[in-house]
PDB file of N, CA and C in Angstrom:
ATOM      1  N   UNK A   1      69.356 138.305 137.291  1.00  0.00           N
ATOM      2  CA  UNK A   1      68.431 139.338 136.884  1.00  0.00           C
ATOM      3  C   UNK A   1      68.958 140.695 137.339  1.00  0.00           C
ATOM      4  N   UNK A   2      69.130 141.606 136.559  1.00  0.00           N
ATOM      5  CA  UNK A   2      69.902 143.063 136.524  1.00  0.00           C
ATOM      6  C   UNK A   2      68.186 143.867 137.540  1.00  0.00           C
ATOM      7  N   UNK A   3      69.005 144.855 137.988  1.00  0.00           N
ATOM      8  CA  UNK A   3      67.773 146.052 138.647  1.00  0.00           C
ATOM      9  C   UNK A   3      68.063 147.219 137.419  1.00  0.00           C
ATOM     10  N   UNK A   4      67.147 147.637 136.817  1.00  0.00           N
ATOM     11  CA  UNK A   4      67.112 148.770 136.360  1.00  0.00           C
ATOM     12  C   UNK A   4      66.131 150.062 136.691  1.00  0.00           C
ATOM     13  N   UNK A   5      66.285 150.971 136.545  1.00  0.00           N
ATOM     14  CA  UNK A   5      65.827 152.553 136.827  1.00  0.00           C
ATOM     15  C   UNK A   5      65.145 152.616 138.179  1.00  0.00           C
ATOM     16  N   UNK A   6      64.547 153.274 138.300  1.00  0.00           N
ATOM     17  CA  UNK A   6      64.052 153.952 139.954  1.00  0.00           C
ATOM     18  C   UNK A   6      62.933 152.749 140.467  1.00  0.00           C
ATOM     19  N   UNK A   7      63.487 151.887 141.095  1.00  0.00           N
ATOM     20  CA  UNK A   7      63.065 151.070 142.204  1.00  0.00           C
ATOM     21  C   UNK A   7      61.353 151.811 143.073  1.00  0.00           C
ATOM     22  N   UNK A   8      60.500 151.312 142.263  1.00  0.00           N
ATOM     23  CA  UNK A   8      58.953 151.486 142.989  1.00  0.00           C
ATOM     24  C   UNK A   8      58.075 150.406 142.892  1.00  0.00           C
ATOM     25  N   UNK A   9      56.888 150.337 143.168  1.00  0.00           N
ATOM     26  CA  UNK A   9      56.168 148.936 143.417  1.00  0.00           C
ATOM     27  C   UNK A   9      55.400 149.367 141.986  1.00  0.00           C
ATOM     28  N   UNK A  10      55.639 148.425 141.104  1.00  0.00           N
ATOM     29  CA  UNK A  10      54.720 148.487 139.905  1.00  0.00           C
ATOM     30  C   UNK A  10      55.902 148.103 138.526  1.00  0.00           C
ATOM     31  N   UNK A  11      57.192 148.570 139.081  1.00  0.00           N
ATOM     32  CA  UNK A  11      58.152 148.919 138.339  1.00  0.00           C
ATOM     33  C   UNK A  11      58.345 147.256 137.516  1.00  0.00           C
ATOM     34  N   UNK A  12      58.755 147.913 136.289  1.00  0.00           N
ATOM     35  CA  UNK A  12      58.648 146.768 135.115  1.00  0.00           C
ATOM     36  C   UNK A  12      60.150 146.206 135.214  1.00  0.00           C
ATOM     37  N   UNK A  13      61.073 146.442 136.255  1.00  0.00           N
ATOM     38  CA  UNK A  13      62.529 146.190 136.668  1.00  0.00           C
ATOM     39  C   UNK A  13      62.537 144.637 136.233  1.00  0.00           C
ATOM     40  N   UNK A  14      61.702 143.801 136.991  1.00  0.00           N
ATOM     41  CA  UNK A  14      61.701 142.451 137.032  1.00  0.00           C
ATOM     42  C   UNK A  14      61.942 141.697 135.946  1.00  0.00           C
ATOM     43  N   UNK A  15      61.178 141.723 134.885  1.00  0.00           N
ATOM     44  CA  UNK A  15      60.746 141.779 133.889  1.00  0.00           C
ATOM     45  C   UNK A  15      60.861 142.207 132.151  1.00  0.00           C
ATOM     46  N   UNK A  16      61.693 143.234 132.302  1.00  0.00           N
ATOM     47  CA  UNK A  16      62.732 144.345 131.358  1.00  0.00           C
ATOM     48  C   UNK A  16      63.059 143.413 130.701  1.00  0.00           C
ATOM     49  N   UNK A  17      63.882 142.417 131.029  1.00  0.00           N
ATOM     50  CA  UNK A  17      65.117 141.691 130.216  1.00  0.00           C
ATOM     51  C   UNK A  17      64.217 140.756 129.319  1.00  0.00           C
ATOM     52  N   UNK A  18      63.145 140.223 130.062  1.00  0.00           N
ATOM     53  CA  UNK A  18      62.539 138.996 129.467  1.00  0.00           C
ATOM     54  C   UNK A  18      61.352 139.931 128.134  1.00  0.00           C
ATOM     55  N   UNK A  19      61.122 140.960 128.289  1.00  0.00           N
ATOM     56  CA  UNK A  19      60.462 141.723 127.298  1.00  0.00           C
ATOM     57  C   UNK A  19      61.260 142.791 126.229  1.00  0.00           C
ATOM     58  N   UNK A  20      62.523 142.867 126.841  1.00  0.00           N
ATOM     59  CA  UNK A  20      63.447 143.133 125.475  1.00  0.00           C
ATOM     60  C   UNK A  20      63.601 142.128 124.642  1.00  0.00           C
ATOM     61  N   UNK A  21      63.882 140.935 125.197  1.00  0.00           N
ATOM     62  CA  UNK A  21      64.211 139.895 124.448  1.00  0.00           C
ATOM     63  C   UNK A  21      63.408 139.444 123.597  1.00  0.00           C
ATOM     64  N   UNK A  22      61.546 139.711 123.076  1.00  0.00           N
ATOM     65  CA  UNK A  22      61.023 139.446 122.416  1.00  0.00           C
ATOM     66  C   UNK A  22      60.766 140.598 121.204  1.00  0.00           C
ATOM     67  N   UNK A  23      61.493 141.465 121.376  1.00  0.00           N
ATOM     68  CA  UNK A  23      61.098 143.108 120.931  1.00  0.00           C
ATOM     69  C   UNK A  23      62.598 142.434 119.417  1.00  0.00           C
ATOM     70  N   UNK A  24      62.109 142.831 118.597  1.00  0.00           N
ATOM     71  CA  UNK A  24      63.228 142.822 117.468  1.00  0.00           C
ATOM     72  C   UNK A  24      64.457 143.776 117.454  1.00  0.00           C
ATOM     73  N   UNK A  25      65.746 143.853 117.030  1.00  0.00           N
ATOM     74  CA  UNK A  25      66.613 144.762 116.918  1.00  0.00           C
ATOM     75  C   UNK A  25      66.244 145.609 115.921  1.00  0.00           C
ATOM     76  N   UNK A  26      66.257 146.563 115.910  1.00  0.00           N
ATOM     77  CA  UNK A  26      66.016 148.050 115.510  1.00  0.00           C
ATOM     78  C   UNK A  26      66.534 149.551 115.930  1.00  0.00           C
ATOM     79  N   UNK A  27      66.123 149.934 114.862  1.00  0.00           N
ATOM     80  CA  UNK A  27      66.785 151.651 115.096  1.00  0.00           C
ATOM     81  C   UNK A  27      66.514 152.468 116.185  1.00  0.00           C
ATOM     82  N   UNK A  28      64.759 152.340 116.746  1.00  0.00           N
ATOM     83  CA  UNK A  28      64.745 153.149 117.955  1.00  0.00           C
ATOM     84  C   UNK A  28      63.999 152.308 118.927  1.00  0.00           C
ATOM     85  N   UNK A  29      63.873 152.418 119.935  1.00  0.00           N
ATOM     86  CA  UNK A  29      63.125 151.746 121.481  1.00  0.00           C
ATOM     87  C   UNK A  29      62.652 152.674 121.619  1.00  0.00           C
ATOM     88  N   UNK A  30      61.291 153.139 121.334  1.00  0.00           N
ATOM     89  CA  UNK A  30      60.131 153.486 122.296  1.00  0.00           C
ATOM     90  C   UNK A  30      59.439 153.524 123.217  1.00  0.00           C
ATOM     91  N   UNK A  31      60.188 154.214 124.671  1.00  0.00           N
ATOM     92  CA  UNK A  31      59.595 153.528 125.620  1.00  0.00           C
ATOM     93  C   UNK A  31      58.195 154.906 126.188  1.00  0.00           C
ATOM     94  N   UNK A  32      56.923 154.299 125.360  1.00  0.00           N
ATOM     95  CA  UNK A  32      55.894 155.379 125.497  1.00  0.00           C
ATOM     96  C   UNK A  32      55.336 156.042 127.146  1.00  0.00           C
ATOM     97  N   UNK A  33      55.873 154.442 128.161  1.00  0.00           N
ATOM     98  CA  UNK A  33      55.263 155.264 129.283  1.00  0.00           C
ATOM     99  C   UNK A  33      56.358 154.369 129.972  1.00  0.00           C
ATOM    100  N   UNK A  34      57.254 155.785 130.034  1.00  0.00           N
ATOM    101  CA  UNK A  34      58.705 155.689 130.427  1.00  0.00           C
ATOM    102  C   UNK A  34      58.549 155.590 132.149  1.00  0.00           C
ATOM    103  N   UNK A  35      57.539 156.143 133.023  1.00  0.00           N
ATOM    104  CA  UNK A  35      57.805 155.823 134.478  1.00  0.00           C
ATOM    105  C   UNK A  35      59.071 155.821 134.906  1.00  0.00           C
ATOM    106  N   UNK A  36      59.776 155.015 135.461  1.00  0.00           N
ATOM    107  CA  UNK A  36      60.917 154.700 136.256  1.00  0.00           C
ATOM    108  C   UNK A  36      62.252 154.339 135.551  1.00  0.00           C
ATOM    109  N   UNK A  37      61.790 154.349 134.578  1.00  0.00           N
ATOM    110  CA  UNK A  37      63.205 154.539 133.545  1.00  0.00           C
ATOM    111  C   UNK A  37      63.583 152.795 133.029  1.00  0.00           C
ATOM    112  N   UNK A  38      63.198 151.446 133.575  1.00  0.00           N
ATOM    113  CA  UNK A  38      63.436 150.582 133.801  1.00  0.00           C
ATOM    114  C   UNK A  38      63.420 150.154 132.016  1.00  0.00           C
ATOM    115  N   UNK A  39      62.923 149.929 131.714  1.00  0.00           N
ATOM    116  CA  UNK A  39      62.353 150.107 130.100  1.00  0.00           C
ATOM    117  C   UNK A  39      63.478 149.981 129.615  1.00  0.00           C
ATOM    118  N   UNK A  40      63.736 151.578 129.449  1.00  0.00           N
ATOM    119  CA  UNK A  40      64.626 152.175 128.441  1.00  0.00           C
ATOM    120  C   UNK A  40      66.249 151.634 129.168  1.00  0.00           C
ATOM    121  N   UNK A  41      66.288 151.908 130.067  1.00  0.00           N
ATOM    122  CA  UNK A  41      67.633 151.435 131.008  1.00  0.00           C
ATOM    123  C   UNK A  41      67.627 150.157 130.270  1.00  0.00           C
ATOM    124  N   UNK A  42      67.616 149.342 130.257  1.00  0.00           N
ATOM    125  CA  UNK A  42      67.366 147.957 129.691  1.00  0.00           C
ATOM    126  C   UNK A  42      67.863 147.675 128.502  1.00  0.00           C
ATOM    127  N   UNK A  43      66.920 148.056 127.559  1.00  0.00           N
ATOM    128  CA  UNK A  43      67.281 148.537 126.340  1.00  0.00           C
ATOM    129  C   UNK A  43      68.264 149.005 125.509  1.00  0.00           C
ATOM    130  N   UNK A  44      68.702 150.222 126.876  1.00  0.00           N
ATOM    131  CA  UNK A  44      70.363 150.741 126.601  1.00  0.00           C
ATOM    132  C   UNK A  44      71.134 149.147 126.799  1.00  0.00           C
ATOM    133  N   UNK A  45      70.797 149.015 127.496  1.00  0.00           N
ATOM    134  CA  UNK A  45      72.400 148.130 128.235  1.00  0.00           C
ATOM    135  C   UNK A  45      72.430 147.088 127.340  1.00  0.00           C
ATOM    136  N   UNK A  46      70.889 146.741 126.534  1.00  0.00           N
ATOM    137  CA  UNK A  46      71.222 145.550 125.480  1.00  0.00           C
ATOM    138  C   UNK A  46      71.703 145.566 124.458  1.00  0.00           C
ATOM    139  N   UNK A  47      71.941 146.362 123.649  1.00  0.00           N
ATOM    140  CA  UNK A  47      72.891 146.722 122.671  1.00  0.00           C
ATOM    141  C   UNK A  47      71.747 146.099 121.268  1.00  0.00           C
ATOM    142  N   UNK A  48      71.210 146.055 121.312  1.00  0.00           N
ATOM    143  CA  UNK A  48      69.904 146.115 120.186  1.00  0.00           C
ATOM    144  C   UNK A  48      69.095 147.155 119.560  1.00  0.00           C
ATOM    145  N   UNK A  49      69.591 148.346 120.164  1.00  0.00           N
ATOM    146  CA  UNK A  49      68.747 149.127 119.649  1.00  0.00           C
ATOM    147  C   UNK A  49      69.964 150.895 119.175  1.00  0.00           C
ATOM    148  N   UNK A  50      69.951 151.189 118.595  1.00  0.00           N
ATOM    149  CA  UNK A  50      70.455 152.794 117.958  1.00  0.00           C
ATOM    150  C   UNK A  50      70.182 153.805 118.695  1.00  0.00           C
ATOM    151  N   UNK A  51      69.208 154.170 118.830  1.00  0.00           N
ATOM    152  CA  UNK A  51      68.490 155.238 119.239  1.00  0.00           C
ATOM    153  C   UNK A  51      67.049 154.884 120.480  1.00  0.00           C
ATOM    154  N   UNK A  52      66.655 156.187 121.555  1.00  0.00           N
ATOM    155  CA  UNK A  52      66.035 155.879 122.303  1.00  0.00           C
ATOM    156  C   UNK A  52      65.313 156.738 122.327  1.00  0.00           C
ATOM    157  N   UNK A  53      63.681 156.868 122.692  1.00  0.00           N
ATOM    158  CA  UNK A  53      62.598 157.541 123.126  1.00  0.00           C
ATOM    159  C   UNK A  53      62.185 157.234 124.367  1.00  0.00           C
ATOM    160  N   UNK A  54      62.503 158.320 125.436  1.00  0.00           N
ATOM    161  CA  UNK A  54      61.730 157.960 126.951  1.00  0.00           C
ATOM    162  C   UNK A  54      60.919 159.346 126.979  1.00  0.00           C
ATOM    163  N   UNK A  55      59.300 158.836 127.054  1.00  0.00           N
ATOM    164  CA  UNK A  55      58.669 159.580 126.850  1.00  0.00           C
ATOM    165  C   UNK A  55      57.740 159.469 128.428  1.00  0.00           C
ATOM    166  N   UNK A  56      57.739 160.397 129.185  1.00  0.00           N
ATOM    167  CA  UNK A  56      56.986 160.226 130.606  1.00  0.00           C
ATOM    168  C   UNK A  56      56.051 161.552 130.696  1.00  0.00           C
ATOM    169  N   UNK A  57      55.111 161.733 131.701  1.00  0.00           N
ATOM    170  CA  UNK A  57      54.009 162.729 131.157  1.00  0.00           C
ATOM    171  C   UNK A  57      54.380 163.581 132.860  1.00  0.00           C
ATOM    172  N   UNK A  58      54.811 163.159 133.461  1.00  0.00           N
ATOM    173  CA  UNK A  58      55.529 163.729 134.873  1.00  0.00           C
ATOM    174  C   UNK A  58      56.807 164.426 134.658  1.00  0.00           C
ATOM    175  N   UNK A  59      56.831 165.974 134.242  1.00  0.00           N
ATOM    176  CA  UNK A  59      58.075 166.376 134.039  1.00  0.00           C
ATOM    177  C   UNK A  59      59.220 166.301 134.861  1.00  0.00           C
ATOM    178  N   UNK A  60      59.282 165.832 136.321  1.00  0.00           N
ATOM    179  CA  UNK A  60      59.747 165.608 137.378  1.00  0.00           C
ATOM    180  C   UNK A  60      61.181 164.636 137.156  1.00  0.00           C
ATOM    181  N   UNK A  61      60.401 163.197 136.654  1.00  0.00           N
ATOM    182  CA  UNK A  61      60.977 161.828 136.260  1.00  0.00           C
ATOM    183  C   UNK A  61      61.854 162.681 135.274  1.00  0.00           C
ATOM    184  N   UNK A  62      62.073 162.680 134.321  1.00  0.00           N
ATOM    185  CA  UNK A  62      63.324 163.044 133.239  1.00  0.00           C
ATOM    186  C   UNK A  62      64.139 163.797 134.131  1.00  0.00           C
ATOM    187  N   UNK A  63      63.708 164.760 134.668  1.00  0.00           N
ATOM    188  CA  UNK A  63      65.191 165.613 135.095  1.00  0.00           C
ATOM    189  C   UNK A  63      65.439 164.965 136.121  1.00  0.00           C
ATOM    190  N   UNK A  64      64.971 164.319 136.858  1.00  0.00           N
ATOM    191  CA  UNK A  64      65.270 163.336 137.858  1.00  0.00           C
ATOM    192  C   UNK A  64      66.608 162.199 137.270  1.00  0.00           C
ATOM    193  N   UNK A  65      65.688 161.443 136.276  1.00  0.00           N
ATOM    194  CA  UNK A  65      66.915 160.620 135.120  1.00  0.00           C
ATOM    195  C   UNK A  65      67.898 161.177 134.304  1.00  0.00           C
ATOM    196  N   UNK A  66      67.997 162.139 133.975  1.00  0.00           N
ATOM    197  CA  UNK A  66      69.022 163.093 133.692  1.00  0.00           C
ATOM    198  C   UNK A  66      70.015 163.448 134.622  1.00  0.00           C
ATOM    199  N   UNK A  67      69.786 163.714 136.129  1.00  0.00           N
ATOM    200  CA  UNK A  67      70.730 163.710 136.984  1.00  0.00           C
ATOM    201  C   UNK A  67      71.092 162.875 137.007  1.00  0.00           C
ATOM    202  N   UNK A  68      70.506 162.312 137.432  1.00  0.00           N
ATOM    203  CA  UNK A  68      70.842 160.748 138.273  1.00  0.00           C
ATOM    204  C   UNK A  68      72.552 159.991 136.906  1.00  0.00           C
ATOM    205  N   UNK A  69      72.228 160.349 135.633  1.00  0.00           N
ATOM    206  CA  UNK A  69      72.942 159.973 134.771  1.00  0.00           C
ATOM    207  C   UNK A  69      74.117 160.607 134.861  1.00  0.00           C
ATOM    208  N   UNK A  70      74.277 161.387 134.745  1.00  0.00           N
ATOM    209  CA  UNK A  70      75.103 163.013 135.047  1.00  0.00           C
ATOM    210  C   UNK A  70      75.876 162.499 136.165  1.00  0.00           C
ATOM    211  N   UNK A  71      75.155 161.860 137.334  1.00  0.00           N
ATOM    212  CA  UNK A  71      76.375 161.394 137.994  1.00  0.00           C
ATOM    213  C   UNK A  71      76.084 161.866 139.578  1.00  0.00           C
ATOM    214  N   UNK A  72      75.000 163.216 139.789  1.00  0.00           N
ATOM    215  CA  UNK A  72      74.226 163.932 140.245  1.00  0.00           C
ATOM    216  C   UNK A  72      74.269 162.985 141.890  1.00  0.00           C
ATOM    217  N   UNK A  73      73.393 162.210 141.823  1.00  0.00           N
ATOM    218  CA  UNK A  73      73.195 161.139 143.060  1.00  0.00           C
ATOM    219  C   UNK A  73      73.980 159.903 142.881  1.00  0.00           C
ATOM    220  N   UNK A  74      75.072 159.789 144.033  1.00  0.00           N
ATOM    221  CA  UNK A  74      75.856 158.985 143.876  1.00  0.00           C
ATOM    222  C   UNK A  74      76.040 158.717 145.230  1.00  0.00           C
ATOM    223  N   UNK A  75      77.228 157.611 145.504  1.00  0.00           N
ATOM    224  CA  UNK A  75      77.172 157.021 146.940  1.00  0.00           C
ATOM    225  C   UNK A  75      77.872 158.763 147.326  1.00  0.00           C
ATOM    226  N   UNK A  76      79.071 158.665 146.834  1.00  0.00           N
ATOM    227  CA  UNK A  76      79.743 160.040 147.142  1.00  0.00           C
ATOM    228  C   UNK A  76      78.817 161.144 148.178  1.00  0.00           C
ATOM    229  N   UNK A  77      77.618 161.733 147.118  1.00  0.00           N
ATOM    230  CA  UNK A  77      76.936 162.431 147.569  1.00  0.00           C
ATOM    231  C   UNK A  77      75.892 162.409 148.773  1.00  0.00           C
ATOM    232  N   UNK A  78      76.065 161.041 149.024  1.00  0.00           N
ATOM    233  CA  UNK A  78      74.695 160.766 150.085  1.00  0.00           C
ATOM    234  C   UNK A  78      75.609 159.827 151.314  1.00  0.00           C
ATOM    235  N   UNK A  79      76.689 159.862 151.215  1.00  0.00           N
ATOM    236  CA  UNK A  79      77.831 158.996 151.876  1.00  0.00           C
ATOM    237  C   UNK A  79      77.446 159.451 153.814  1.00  0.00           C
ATOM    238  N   UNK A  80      77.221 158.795 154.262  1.00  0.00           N
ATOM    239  CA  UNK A  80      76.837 159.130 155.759  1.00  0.00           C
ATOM    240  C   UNK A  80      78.696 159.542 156.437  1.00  0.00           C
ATOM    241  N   UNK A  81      78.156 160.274 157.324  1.00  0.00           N
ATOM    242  CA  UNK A  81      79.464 161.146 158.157  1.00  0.00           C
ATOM    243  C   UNK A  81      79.882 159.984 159.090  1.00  0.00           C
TER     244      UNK A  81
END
């Protein structure tokens, strides 16, 4: 079982793989309440889908997942002295 997006208690991480897998292949993944990114992370990595919607109502989370993609937070950056 893979970990996907930001690790919190509620997070649909667990679970992702076994609920892509019932979702049909198609053009876009809608993930309407994007939270922790786990969803859509998923989704990407399954190769079923074209296009993606991560839609979250916390403007915080996206630019958060946008770094984090970017490369932003990495061991590099947080590497203890």
């Amino acid at each position: 079982m893979a970990k996907y997006g930001i690790p919190y208690m509620g997070s649909k991480s667990g679970i992702a793989d076994k609920i892509i897998s019932f979702l049909p292949k198609g053009g876009r993944f809608c993930d309407l309440f994007g939270g922790g990114f786990a969803m859509t992370e998923c989704a990407m990595r399954s190769g079923r889908f074209d296009s993606f919607l991560y839609n979250e109502i916390n403007p915080l989370l996206p630019k958060l997942i946008k770094e984090a993609i970017s490369g932003k937070y990495n061991y590099n950056v947080f590497k203890p002295e």
